[in-house]
Protein backbone atom coordinates (compact mmCIF):
# COMPACT_ATOMS: atom_id res chain seq x y z
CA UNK A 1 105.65 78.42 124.82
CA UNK A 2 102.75 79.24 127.41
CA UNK A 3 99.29 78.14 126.52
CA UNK A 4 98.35 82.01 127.59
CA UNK A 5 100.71 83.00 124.68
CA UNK A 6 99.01 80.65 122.52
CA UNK A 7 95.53 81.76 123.97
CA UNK A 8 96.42 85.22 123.00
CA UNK A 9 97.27 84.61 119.78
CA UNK A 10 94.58 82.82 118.92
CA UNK A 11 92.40 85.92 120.14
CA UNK A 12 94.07 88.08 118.51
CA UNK A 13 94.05 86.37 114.63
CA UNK A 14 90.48 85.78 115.97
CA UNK A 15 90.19 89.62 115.92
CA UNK A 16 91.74 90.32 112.78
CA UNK A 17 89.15 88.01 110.88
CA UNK A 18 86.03 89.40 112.62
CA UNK A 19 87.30 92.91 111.74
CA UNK A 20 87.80 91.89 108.30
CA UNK A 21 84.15 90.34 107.62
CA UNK A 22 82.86 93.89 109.29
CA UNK A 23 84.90 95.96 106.17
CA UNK A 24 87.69 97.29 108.24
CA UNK A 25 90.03 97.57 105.89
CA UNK A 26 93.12 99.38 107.39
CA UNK A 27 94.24 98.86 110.77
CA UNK A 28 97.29 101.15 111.73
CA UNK A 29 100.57 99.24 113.43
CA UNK A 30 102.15 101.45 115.83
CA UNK A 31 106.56 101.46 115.71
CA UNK A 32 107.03 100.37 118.94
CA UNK A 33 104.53 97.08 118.07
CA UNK A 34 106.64 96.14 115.12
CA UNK A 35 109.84 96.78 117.04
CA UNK A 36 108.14 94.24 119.65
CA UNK A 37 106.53 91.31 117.35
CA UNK A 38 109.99 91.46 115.70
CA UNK A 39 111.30 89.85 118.61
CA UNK A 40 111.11 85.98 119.07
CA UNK A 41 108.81 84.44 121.61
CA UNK A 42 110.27 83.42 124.66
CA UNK A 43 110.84 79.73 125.64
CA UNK A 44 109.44 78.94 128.64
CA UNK A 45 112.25 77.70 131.16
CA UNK A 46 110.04 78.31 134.70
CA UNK A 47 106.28 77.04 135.49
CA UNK A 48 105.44 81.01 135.25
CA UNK A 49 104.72 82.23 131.70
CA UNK A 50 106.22 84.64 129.79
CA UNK A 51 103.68 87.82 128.91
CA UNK A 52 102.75 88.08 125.20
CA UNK A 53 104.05 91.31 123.41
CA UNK A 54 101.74 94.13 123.14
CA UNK A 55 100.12 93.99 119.50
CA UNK A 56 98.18 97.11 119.02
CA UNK A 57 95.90 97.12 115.70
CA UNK A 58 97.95 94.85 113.87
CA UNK A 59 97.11 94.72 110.48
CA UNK A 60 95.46 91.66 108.48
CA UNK A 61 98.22 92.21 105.79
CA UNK A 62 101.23 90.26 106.71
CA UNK A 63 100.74 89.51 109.62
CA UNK A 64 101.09 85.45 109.47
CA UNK A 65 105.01 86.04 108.48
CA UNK A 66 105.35 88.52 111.94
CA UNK A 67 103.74 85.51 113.83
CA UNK A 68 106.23 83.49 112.00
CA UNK A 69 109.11 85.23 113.71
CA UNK A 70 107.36 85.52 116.78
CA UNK A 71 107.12 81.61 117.55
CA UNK A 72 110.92 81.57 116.65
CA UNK A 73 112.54 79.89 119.67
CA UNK A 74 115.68 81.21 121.50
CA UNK A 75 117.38 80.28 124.66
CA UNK A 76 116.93 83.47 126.73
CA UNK A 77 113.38 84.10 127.39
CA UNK A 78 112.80 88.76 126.75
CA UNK A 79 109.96 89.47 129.37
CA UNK A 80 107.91 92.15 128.53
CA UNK A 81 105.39 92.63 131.05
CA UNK A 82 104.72 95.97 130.42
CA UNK A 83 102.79 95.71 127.17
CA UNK A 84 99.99 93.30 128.72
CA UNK A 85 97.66 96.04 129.71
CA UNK A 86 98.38 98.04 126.40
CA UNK A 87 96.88 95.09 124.59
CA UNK A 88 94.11 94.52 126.55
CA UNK A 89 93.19 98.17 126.29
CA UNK A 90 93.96 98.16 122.63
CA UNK A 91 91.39 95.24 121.82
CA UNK A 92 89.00 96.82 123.36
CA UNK A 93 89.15 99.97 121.26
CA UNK A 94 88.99 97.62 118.51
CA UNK A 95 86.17 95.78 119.63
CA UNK A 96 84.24 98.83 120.43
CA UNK A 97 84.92 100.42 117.19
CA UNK A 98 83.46 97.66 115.43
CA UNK A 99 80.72 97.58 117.57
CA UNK A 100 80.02 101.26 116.58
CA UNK A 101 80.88 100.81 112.65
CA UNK A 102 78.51 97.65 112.97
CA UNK A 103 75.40 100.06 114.47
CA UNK A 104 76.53 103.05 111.63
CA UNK A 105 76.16 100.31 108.88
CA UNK A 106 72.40 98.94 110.43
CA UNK A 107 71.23 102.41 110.82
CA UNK A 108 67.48 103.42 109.39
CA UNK A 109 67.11 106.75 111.95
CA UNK A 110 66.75 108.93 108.31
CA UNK A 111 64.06 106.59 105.76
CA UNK A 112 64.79 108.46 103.20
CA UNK A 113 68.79 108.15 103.28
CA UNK A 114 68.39 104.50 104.14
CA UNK A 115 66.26 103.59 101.27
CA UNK A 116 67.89 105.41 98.75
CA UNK A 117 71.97 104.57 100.03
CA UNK A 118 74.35 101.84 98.16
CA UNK A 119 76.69 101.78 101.27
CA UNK A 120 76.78 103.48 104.49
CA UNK A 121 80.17 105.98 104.64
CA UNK A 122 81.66 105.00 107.93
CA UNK A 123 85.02 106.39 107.91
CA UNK A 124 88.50 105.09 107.06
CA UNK A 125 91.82 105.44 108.64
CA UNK A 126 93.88 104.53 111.28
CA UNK A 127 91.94 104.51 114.75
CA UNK A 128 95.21 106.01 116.65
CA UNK A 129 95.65 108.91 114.47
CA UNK A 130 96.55 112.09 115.77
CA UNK A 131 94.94 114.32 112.54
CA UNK A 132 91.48 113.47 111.75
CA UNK A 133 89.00 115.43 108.73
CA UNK A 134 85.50 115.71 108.56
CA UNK A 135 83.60 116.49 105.79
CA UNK A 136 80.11 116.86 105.11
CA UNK A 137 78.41 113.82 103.00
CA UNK A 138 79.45 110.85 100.59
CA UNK A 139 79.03 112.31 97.43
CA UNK A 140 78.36 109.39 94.19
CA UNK A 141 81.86 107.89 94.46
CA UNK A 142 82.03 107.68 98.30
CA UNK A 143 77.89 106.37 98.37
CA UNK A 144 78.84 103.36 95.33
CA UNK A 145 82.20 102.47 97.09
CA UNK A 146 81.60 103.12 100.81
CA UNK A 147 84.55 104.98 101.56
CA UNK A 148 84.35 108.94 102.20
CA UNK A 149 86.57 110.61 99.53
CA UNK A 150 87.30 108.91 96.55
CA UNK A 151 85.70 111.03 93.87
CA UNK A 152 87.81 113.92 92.66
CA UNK A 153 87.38 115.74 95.52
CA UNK A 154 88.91 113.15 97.39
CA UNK A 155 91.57 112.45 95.44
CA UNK A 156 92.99 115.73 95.83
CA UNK A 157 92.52 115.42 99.87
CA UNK A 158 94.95 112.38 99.33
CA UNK A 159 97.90 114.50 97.57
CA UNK A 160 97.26 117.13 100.24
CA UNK A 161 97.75 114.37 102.88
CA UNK A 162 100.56 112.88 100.77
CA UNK A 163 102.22 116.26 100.51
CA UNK A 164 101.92 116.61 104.43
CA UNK A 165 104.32 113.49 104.50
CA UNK A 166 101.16 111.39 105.73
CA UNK A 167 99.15 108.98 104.05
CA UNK A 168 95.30 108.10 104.46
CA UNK A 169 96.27 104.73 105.92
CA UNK A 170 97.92 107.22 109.26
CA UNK A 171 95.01 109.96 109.16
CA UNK A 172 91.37 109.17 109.84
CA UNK A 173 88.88 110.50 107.13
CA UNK A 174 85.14 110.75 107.96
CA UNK A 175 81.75 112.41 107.40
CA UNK A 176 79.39 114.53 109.44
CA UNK A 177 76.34 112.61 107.51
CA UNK A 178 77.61 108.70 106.60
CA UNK A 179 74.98 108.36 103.82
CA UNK A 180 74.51 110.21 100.72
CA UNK A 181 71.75 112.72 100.66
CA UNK A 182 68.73 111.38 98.94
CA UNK A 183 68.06 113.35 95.38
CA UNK A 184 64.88 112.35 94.09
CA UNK A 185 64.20 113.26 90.57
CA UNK A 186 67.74 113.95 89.89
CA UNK A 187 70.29 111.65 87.73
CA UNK A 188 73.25 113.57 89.10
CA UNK A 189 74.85 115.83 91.58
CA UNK A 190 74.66 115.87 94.92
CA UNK A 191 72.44 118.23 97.13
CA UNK A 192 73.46 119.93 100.80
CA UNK A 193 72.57 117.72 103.96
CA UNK A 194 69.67 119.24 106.14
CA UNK A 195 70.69 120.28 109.59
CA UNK A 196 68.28 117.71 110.33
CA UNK A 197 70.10 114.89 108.91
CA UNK A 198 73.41 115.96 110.14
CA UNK A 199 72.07 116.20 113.97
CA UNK A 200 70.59 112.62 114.27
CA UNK A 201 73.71 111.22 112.41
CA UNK A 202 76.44 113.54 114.46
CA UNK A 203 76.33 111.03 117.38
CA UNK A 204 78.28 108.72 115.15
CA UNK A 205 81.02 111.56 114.87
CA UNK A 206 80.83 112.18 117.91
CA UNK A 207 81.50 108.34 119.21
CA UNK A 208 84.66 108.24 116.41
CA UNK A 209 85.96 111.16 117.61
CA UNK A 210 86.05 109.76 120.99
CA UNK A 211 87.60 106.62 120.44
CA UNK A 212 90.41 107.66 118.17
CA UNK A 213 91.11 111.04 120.38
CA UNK A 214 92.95 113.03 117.72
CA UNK A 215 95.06 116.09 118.55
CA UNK A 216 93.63 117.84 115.45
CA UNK A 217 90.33 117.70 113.46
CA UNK A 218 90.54 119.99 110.00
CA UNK A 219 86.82 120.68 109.25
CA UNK A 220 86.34 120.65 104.83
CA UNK A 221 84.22 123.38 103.92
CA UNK A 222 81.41 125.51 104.94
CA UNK A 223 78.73 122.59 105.86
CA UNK A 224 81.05 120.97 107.63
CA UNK A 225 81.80 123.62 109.63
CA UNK A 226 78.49 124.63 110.23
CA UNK A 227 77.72 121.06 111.18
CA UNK A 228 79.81 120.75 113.81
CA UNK A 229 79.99 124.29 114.92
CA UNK A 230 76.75 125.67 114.11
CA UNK A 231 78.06 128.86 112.26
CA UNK A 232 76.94 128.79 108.58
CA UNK A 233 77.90 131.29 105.81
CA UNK A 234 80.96 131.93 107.27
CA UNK A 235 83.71 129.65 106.43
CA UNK A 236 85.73 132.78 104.37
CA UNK A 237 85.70 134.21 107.80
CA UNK A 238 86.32 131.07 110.14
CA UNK A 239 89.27 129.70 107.68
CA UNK A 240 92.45 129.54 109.07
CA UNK A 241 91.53 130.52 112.02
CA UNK A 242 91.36 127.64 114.94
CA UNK A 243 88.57 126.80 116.99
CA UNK A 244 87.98 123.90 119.18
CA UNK A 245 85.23 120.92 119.11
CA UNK A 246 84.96 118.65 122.04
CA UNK A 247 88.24 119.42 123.36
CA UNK A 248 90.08 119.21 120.41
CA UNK A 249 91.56 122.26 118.30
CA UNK A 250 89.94 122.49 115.01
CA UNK A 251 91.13 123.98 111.73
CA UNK A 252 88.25 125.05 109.50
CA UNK A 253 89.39 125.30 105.88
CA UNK A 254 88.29 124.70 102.27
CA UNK A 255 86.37 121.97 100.71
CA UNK A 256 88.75 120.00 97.90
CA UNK A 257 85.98 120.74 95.41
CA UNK A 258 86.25 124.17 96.13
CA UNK A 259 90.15 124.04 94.76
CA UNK A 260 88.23 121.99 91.79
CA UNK A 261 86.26 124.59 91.04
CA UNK A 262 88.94 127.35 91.92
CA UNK A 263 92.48 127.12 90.31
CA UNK A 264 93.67 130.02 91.12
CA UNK A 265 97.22 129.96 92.97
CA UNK A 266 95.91 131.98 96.39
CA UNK A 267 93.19 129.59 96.80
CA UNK A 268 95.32 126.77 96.90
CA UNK A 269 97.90 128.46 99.01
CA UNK A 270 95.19 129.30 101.87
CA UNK A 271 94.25 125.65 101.84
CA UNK A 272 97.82 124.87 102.52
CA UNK A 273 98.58 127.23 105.07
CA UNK A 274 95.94 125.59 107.15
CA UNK A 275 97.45 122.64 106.44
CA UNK A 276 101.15 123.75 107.84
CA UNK A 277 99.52 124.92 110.83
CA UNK A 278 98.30 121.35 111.48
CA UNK A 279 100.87 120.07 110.99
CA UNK A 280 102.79 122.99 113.29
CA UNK A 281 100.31 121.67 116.25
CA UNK A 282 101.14 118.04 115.58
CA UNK A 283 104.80 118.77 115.56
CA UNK A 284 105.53 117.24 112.34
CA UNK A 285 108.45 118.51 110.73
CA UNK A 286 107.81 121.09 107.68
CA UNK A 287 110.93 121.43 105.21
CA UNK A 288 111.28 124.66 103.44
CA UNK A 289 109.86 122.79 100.27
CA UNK A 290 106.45 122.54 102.03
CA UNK A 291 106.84 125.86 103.38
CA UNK A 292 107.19 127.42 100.01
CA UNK A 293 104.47 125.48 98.06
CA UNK A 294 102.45 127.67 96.23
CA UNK A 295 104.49 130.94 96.96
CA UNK A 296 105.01 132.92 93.69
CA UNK A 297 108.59 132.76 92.92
């Protein structure tokens, strides 16, 4: 085996670990990497080495028993020589995305949400995905965990994922403002971030949304919207309709807690429709089942 192979490894587990002590806690595998790492290394049988495979965002979990396989020798080397670049390019995403999580996590721009935050919200997800939401703030949950929708709210965002035939591991879930708004005098609840506080933290959005480059961003309720598009008290008109952001088409719809707060059968059905034209512009397929959620029989 070539001591780049080895070298590239070694960068590579190297990687992993410093991702790991940052928080990252999901790192998304793409098919074509597993097909790739499934594949023994080759034995070297000239003085020119064999290119590694591509590994792009391999994940901490499991992957000593791919490298495993991957050291396996066998008598015909399989040059791949056009993954090189992919993994180059690939660990540089990574790097930078750590680089920008590890800023997020240091930031003091707002005193007030700095001295009052458990955890900064960065985001969670996979950092190739092709659907991406934004919501406003961390409420409670998200502020004592660190991870943007795990209260109620969010656990309702996962089943509408899960019902989409995606999971949060494949989407990439984020917040306008990363920390939780400041509520002095109050034991509980959660209070509206101030334009204010959502421009001077919107560059971190901004720098996500650039790095993971996702076909479709589905904006959760009316702050969100007005965040990022600066129309407020409008999200019964903008929903379900698309707009763009940066390039990128943009499906304004309903909060979670708004279905929390709303039971009724429409409501939830609206919510979903924008969610089946998402996944219409992603191409995903949509059996009748999905179609029909919702629809009074």
């Amino acid at each position: 085996m070539s001591s780049d192979y080895d070298e590239l490894l070694a960068a590579t587990v190297q990687h992993l670990e410093g991702l790991q002590e940052h928080g990252v806690r999901h790192v998304h595998v793409a098919p074509e990497t597993l097909a790739a790492l499934s594949q023994p290394a080759p034995r070297r049988a000239a003085p020119v080495a064999a290119p590694a495979p591509a590994i792009v965002a391999p994940p901490p979990r499991g992957f000593q028993s791919s490298v495993s396989s991957v050291q396996s020798p066998v008598q015909t080397p399989v040059p791949l020589p056009a993954q090189a670049p992919q993994l180059e390019t690939n660990n540089l995403k990574l790097k930078t995305f750590t680089e920008l999580r590890t800023r997020a996590l240091a930031c003091v721009k707002c005193p007030n949400l700095a001295s009052s935050r458990k955890n900064v919200v960065f985001g969670v997800g996979s950092l190739d995905a092709e659907l991406m939401f934004v919501g406003e703030a961390p409420g409670a949950d998200e502020d004592a965990q660190g991870e943007p929708f795990v209260g109620k709210a969010g656990q309702l965002l996962t089943k509408i994922i899960q019902t989409m035939g995606l999971s949060r591991e494949t989407v990439y879930i984020a917040n306008i403002l990363k920390c939780r708004p400041d509520t002095p005098g109050q034991t509980s609840g959660n209070r509206k971030p101030t334009p204010a506080e959502m421009a001077t933290c919107l560059p971190y959005l901004h720098e996500q949304i650039d790095l993971i480059q996702p076909k479709v961003i589905v904006a959760l309720g009316a702050t969100a919207v007005e965040g990022l598009l600066g129309k407020g008290g409008g999200i019964m008109k903008l929903r379900g309709k698309w707009q763009t952001y940066r390039g990128t088409p943009l499906m304004p719809t309903f909060h979670p807690a708004y279905l929390l707060r709303n039971q009724a059968l429409g409501e939830k059905r609206k919510v979903w429709e924008d969610m089946l034209a998402a996944m219409e512009r992603l191409a995903l397929p949509i059996s009748e089942k999905q179609r029909n959620y919702f629809l009074k029989g």
